[in-house]
N, C-alpha and C. Protein backbone atom coordinates (compact mmCIF):
# COMPACT_ATOMS: atom_id res chain seq x y z
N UNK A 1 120.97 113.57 94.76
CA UNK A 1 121.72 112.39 94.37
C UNK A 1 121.01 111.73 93.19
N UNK A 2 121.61 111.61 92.35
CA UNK A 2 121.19 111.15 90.97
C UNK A 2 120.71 109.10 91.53
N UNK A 3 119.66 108.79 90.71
CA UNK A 3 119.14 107.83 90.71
C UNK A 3 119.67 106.31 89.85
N UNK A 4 119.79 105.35 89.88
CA UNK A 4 120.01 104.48 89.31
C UNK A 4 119.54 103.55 88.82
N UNK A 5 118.92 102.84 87.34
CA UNK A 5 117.89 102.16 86.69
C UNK A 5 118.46 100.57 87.06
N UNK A 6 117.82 99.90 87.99
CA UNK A 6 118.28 98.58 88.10
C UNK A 6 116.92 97.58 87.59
N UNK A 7 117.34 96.45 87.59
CA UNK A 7 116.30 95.57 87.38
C UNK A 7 116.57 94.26 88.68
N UNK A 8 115.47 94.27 89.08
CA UNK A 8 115.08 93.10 90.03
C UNK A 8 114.09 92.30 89.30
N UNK A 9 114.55 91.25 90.10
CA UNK A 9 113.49 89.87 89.40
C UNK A 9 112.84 89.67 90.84
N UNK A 10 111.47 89.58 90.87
CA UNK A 10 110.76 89.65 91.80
C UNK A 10 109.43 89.03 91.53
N UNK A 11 109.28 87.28 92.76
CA UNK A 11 108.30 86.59 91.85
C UNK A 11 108.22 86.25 90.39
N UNK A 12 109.35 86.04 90.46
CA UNK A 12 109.76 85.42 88.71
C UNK A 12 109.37 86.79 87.99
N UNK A 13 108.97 87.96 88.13
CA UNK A 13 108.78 89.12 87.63
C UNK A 13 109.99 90.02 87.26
N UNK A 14 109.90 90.46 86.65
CA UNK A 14 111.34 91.71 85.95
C UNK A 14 110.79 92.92 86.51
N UNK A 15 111.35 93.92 87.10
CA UNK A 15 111.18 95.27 87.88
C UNK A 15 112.22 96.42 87.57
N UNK A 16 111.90 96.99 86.37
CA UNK A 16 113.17 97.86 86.06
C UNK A 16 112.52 99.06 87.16
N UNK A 17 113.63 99.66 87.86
CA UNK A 17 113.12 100.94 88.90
C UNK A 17 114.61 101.35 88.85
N UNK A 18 114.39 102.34 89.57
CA UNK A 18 115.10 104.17 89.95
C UNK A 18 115.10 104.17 90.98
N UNK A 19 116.74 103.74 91.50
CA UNK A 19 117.08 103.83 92.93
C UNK A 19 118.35 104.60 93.14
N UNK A 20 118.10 104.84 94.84
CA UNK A 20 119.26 105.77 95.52
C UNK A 20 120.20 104.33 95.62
N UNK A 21 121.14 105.12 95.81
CA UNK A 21 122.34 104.06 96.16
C UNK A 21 122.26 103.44 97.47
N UNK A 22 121.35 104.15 98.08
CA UNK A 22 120.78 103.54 99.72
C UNK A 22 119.59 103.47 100.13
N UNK A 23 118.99 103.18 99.15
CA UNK A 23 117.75 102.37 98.99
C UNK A 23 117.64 100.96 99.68
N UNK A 24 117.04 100.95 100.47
CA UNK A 24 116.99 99.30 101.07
C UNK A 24 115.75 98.65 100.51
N UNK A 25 115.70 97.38 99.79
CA UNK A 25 114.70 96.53 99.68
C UNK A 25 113.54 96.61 99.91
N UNK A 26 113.66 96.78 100.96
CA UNK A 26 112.17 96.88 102.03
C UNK A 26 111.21 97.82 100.93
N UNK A 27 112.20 99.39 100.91
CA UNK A 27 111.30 100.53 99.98
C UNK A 27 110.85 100.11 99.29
N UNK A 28 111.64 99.45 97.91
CA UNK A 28 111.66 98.91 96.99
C UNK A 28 110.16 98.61 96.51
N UNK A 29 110.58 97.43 97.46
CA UNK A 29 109.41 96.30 96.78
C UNK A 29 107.93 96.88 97.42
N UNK A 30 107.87 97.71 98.25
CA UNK A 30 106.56 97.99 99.11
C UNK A 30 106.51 99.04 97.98
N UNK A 31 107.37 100.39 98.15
CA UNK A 31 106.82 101.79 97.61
C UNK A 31 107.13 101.88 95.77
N UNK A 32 108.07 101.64 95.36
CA UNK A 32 108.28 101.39 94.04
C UNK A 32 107.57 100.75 93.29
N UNK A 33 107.86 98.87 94.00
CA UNK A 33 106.82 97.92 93.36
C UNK A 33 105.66 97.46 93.66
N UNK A 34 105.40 97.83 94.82
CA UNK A 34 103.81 97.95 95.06
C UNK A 34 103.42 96.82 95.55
N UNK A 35 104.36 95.44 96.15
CA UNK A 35 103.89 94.64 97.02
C UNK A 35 104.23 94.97 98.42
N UNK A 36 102.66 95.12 98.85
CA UNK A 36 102.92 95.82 100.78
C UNK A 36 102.63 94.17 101.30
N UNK A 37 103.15 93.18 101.15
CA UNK A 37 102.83 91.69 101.70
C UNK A 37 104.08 91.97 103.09
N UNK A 38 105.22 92.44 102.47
CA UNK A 38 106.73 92.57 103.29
C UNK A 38 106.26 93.57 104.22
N UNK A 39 106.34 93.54 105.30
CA UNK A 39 106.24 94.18 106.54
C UNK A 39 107.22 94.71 106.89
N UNK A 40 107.17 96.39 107.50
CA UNK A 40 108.12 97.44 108.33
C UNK A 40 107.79 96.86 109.58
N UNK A 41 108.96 96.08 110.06
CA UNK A 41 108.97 96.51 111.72
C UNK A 41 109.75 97.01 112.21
N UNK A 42 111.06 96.73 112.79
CA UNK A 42 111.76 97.82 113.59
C UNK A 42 112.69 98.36 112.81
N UNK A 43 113.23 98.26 111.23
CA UNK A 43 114.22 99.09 110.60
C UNK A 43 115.09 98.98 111.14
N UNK A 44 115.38 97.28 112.32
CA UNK A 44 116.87 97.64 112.56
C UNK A 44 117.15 95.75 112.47
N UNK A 45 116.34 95.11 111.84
CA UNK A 45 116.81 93.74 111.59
C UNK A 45 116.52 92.84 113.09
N UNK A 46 115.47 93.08 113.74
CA UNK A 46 115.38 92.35 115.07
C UNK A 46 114.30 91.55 115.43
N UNK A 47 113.21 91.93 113.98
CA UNK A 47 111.95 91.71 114.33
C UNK A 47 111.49 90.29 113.36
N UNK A 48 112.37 90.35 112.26
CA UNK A 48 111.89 89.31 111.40
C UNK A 48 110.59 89.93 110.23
N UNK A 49 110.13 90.67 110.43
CA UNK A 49 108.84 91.41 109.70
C UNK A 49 108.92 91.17 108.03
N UNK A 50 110.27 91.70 107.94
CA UNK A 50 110.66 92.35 106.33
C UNK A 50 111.39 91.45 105.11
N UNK A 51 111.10 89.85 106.48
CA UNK A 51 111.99 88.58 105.32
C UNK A 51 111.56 89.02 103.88
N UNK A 52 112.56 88.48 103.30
CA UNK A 52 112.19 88.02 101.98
C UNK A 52 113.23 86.99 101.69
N UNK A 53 113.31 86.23 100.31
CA UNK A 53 113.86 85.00 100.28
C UNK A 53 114.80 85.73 99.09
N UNK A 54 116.21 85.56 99.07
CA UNK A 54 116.82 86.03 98.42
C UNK A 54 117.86 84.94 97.75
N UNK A 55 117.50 84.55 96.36
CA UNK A 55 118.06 83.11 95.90
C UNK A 55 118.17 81.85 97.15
N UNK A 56 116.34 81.71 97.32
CA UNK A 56 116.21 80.89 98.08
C UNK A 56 116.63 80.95 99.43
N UNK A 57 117.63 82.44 99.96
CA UNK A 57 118.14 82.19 101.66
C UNK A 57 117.05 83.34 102.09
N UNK A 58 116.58 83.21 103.15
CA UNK A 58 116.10 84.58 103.96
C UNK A 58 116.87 85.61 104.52
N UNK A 59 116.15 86.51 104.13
CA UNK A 59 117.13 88.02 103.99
C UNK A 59 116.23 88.69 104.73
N UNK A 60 116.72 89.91 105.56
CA UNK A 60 115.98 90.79 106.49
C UNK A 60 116.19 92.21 105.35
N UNK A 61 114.71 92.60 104.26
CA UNK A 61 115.23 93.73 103.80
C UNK A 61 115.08 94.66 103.65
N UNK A 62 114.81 95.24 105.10
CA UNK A 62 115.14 96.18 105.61
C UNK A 62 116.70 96.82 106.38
N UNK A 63 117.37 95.81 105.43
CA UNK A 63 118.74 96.01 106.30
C UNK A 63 119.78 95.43 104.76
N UNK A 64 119.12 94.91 103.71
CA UNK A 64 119.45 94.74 102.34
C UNK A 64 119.44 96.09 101.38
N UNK A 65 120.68 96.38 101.16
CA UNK A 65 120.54 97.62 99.98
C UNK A 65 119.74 96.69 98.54
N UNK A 66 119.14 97.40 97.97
CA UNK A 66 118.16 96.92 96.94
C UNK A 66 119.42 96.92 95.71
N UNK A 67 120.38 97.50 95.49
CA UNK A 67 121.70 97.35 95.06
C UNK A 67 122.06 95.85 95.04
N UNK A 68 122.28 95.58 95.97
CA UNK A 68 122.84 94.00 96.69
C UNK A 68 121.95 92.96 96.11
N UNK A 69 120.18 93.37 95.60
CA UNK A 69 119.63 92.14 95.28
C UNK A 69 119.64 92.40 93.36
N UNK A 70 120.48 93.06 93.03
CA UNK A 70 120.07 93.41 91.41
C UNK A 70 120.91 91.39 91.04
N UNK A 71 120.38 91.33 90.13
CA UNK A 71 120.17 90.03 89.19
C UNK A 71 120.30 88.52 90.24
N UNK A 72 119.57 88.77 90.97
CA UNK A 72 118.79 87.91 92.40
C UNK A 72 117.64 87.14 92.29
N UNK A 73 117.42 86.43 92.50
CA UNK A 73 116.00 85.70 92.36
C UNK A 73 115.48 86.87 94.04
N UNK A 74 114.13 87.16 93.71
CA UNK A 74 113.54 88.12 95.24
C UNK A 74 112.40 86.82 95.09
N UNK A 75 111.87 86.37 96.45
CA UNK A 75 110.15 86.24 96.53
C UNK A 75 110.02 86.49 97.81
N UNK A 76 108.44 87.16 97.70
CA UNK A 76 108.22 87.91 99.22
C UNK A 76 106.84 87.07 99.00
N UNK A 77 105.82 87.52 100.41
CA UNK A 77 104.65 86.42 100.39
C UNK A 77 103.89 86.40 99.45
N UNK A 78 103.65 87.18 98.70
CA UNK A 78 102.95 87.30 97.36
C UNK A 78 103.20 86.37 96.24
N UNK A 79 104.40 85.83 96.47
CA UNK A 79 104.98 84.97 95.77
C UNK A 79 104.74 83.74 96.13
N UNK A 80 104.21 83.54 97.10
CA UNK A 80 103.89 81.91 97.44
C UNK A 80 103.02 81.28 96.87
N UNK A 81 101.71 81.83 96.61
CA UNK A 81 100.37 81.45 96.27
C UNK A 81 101.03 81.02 94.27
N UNK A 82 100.22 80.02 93.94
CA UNK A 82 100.33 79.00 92.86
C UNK A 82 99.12 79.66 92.04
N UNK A 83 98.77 81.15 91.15
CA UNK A 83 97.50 81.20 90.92
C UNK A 83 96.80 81.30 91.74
N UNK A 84 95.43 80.60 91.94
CA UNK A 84 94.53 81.16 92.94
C UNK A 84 94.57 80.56 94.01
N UNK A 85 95.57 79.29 94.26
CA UNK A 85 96.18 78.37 95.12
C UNK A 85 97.23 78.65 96.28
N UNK A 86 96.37 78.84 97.19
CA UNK A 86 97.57 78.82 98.44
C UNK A 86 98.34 78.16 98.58
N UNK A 87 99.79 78.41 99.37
CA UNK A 87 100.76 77.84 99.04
C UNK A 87 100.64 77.10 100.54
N UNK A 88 101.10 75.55 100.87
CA UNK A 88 101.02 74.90 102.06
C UNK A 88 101.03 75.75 103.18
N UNK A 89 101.98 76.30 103.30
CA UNK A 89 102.75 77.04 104.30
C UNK A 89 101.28 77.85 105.02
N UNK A 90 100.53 78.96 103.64
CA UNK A 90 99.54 80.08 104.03
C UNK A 90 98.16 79.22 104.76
N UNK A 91 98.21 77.74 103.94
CA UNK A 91 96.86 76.91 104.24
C UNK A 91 96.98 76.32 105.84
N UNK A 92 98.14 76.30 106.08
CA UNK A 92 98.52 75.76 107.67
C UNK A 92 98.43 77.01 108.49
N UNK A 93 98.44 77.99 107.95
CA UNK A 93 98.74 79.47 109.26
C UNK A 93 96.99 79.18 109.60
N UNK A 94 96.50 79.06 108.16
CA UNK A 94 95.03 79.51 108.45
C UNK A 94 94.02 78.10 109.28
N UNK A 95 94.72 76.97 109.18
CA UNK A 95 94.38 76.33 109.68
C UNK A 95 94.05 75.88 111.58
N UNK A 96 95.85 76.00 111.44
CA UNK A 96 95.87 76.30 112.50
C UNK A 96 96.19 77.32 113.60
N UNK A 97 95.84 78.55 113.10
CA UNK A 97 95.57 79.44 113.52
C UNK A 97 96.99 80.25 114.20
N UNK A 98 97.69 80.31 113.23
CA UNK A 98 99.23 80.28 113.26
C UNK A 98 99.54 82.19 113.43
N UNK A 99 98.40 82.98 112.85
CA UNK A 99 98.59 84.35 113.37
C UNK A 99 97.33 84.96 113.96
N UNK A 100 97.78 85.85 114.48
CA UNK A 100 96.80 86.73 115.71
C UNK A 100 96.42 87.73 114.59
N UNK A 101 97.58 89.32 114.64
CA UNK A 101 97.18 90.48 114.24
C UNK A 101 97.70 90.31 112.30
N UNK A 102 98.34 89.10 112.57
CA UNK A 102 98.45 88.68 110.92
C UNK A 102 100.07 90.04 110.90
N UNK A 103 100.42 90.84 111.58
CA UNK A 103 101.46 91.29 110.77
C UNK A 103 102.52 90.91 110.82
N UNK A 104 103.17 89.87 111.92
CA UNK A 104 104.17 89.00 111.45
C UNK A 104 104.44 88.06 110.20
N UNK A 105 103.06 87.52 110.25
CA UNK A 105 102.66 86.23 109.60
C UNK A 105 103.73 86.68 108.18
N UNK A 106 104.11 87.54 106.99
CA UNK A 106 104.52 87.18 105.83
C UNK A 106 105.64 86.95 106.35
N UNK A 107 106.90 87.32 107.08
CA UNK A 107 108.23 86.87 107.69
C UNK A 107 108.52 85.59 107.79
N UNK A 108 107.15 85.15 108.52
CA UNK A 108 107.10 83.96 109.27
C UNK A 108 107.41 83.17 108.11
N UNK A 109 106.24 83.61 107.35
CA UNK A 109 106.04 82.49 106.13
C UNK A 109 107.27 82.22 105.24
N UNK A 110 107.72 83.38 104.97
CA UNK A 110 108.91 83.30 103.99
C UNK A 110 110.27 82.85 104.63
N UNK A 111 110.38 82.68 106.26
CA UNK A 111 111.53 82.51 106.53
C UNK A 111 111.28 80.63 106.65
N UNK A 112 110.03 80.27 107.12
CA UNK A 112 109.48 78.89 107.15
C UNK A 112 109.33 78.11 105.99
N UNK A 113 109.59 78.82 104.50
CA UNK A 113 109.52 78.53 103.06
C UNK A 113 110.88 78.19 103.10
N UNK A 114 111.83 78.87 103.57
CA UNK A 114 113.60 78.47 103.33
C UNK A 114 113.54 77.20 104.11
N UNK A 115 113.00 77.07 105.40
CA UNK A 115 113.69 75.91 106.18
C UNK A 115 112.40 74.62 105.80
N UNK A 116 111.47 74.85 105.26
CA UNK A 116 111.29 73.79 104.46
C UNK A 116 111.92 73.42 103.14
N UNK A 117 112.16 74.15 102.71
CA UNK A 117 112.90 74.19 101.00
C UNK A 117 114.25 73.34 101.79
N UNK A 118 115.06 73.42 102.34
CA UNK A 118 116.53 72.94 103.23
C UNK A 118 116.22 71.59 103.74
N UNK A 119 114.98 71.73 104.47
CA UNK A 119 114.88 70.64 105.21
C UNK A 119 113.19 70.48 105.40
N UNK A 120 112.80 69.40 104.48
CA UNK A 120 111.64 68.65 104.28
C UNK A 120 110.75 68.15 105.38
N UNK A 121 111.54 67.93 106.62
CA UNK A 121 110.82 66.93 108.00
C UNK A 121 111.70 67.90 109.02
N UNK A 122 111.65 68.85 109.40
CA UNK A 122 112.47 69.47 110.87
C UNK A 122 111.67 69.35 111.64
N UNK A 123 112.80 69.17 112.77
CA UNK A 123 112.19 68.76 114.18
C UNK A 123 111.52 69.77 114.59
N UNK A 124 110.95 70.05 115.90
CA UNK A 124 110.66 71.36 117.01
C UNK A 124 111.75 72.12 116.72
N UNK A 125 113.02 71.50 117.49
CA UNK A 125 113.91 72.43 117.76
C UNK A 125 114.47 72.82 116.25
N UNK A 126 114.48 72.39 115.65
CA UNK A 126 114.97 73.27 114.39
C UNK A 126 114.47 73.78 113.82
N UNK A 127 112.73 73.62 113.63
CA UNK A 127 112.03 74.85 113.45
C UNK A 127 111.92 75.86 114.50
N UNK A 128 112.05 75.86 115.85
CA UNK A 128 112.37 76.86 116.81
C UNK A 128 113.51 77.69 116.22
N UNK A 129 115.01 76.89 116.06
CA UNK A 129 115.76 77.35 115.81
C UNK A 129 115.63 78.19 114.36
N UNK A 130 115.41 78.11 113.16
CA UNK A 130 115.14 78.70 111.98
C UNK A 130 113.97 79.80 112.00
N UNK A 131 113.52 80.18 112.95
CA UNK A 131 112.21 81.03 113.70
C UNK A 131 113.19 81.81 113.92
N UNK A 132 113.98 81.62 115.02
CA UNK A 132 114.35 82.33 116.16
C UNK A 132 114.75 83.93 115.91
N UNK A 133 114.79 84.47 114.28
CA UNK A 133 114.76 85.40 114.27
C UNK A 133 113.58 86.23 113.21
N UNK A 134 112.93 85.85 113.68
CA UNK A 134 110.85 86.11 113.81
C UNK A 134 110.44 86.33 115.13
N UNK A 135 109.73 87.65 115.49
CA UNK A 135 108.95 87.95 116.24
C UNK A 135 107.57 88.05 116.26
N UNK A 136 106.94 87.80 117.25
CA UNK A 136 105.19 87.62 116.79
C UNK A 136 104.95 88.15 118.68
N UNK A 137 104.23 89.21 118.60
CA UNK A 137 104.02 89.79 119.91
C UNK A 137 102.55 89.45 120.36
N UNK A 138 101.88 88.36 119.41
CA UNK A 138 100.33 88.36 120.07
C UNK A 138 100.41 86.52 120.50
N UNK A 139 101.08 85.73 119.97
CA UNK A 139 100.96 84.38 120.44
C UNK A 139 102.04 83.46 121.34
N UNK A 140 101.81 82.48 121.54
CA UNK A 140 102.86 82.03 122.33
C UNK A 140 103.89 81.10 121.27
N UNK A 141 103.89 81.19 120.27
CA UNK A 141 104.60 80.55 119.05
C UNK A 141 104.38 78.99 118.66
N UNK A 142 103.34 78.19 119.77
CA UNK A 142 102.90 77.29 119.54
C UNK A 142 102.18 76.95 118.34
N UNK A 143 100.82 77.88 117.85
CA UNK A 143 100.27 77.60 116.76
C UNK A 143 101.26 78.08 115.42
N UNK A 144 102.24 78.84 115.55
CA UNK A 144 103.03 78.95 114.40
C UNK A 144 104.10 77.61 114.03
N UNK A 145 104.55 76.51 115.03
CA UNK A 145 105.47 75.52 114.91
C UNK A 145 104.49 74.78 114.56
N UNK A 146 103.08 74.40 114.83
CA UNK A 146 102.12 73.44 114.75
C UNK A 146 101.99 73.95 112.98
N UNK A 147 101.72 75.14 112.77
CA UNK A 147 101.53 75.30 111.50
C UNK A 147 102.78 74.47 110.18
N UNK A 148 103.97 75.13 110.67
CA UNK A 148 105.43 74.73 109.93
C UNK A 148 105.11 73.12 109.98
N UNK A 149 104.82 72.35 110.86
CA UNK A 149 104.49 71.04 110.99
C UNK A 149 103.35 70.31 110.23
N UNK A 150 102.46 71.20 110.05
CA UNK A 150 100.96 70.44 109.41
C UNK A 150 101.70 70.91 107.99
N UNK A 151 102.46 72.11 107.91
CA UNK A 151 102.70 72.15 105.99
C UNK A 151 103.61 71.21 105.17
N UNK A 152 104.64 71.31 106.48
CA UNK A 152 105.80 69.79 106.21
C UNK A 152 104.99 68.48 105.74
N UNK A 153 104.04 68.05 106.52
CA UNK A 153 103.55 66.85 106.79
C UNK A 153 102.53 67.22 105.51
N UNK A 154 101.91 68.52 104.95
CA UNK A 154 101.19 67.84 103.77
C UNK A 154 101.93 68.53 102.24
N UNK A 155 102.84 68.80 102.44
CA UNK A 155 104.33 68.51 101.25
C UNK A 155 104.40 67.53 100.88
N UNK A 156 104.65 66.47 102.15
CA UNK A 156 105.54 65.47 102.19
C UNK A 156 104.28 64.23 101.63
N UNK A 157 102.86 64.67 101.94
CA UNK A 157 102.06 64.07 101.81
C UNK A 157 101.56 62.82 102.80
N UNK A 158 102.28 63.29 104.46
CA UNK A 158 102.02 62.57 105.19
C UNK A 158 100.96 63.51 106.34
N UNK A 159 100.23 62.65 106.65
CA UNK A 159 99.05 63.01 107.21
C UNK A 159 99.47 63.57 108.93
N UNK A 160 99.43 64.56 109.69
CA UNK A 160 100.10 64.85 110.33
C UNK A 160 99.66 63.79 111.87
N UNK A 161 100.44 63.57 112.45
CA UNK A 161 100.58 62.53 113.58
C UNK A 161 100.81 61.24 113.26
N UNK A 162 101.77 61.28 111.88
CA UNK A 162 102.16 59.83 111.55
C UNK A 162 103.70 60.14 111.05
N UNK A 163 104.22 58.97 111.86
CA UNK A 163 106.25 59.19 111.32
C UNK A 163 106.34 60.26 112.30
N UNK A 164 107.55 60.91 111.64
CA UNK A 164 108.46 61.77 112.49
C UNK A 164 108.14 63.53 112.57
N UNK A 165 106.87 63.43 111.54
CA UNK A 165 106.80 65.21 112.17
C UNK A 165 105.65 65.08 112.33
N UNK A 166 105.49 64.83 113.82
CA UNK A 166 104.65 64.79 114.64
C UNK A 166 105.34 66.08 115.64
């Protein structure tokens, strides 16, 4: 099957590559473009592993034809960091101790980048809810909502256990 020259924008980056017509994302950006940040987990969209943010929405893409993202804004976790500057989100995992084996953690991050980008102050339940399709098999998901909460709260530039995202 003959190949196809597309260009992805990835991390504000341009990516001209040579794809099958059923090429999914996931390949893409790991084997083509060479960021392994995006995680393989189950290849069937259940696990949350393979987010990436696709004009700002979270996308599972491992289940995205790389077709589907041509002239797309892509950012995967690699894309968060500011220069040599962690991005809130990565400084709260590490803080509060938001991953175990760390291979959920880029999903997490990138799907927790949309529902802060949407919504500045979410409650529990709506960061539960905007989770809910993220899996993490080593914690009890406590230090990951505590995390989404300490990054909200120093966005927002409020010190966490003051106002409403507590």
């Amino acid at each position: 099957m003959e190949k196809k020259l597309i260009t992805l924008e990835i991390n504000g980056a341009r990516h001209q590559v040579a794809i099958r017509p059923y090429d999914v994302l996931l390949d893409v950006i790991r084997e083509t473009v060479g960021l392994t940040g995006t995680k393989r987990g189950c290849d069937m969209g259940t696990c949350g592993c393979c987010t990436v943010l696709i004009d700002g929405q979270p996308r599972l893409s491992c289940l995205t034809l790389a077709l589907d993202a041509e002239g797309r804004k892509i950012s995967t976790v690699e894309g968060l960091r500011s220069g040599e500057s962690l991005h809130p989100l990565q400084r709260a995992w590490a803080t509060c101790g938001g991953s175990q084996c760390g291979f959920c953690t880029p999903g997490f991050l990138m799907t927790s980048k949309a529902l802060l980008d949407a919504n500045p102050r979410p409650t529990d339940p709506e960061i539960r809810e905007a989770l809910s399709g993220n899996i993490c098999r080593c914690t009890g998901y406590v230090k990951i909502i505590e995390a989404v909460k300490k990054a909200a709260a120093d966005l927002a530039g409020v010190p966490v256990g003051e106002g409403s995202l507590q």
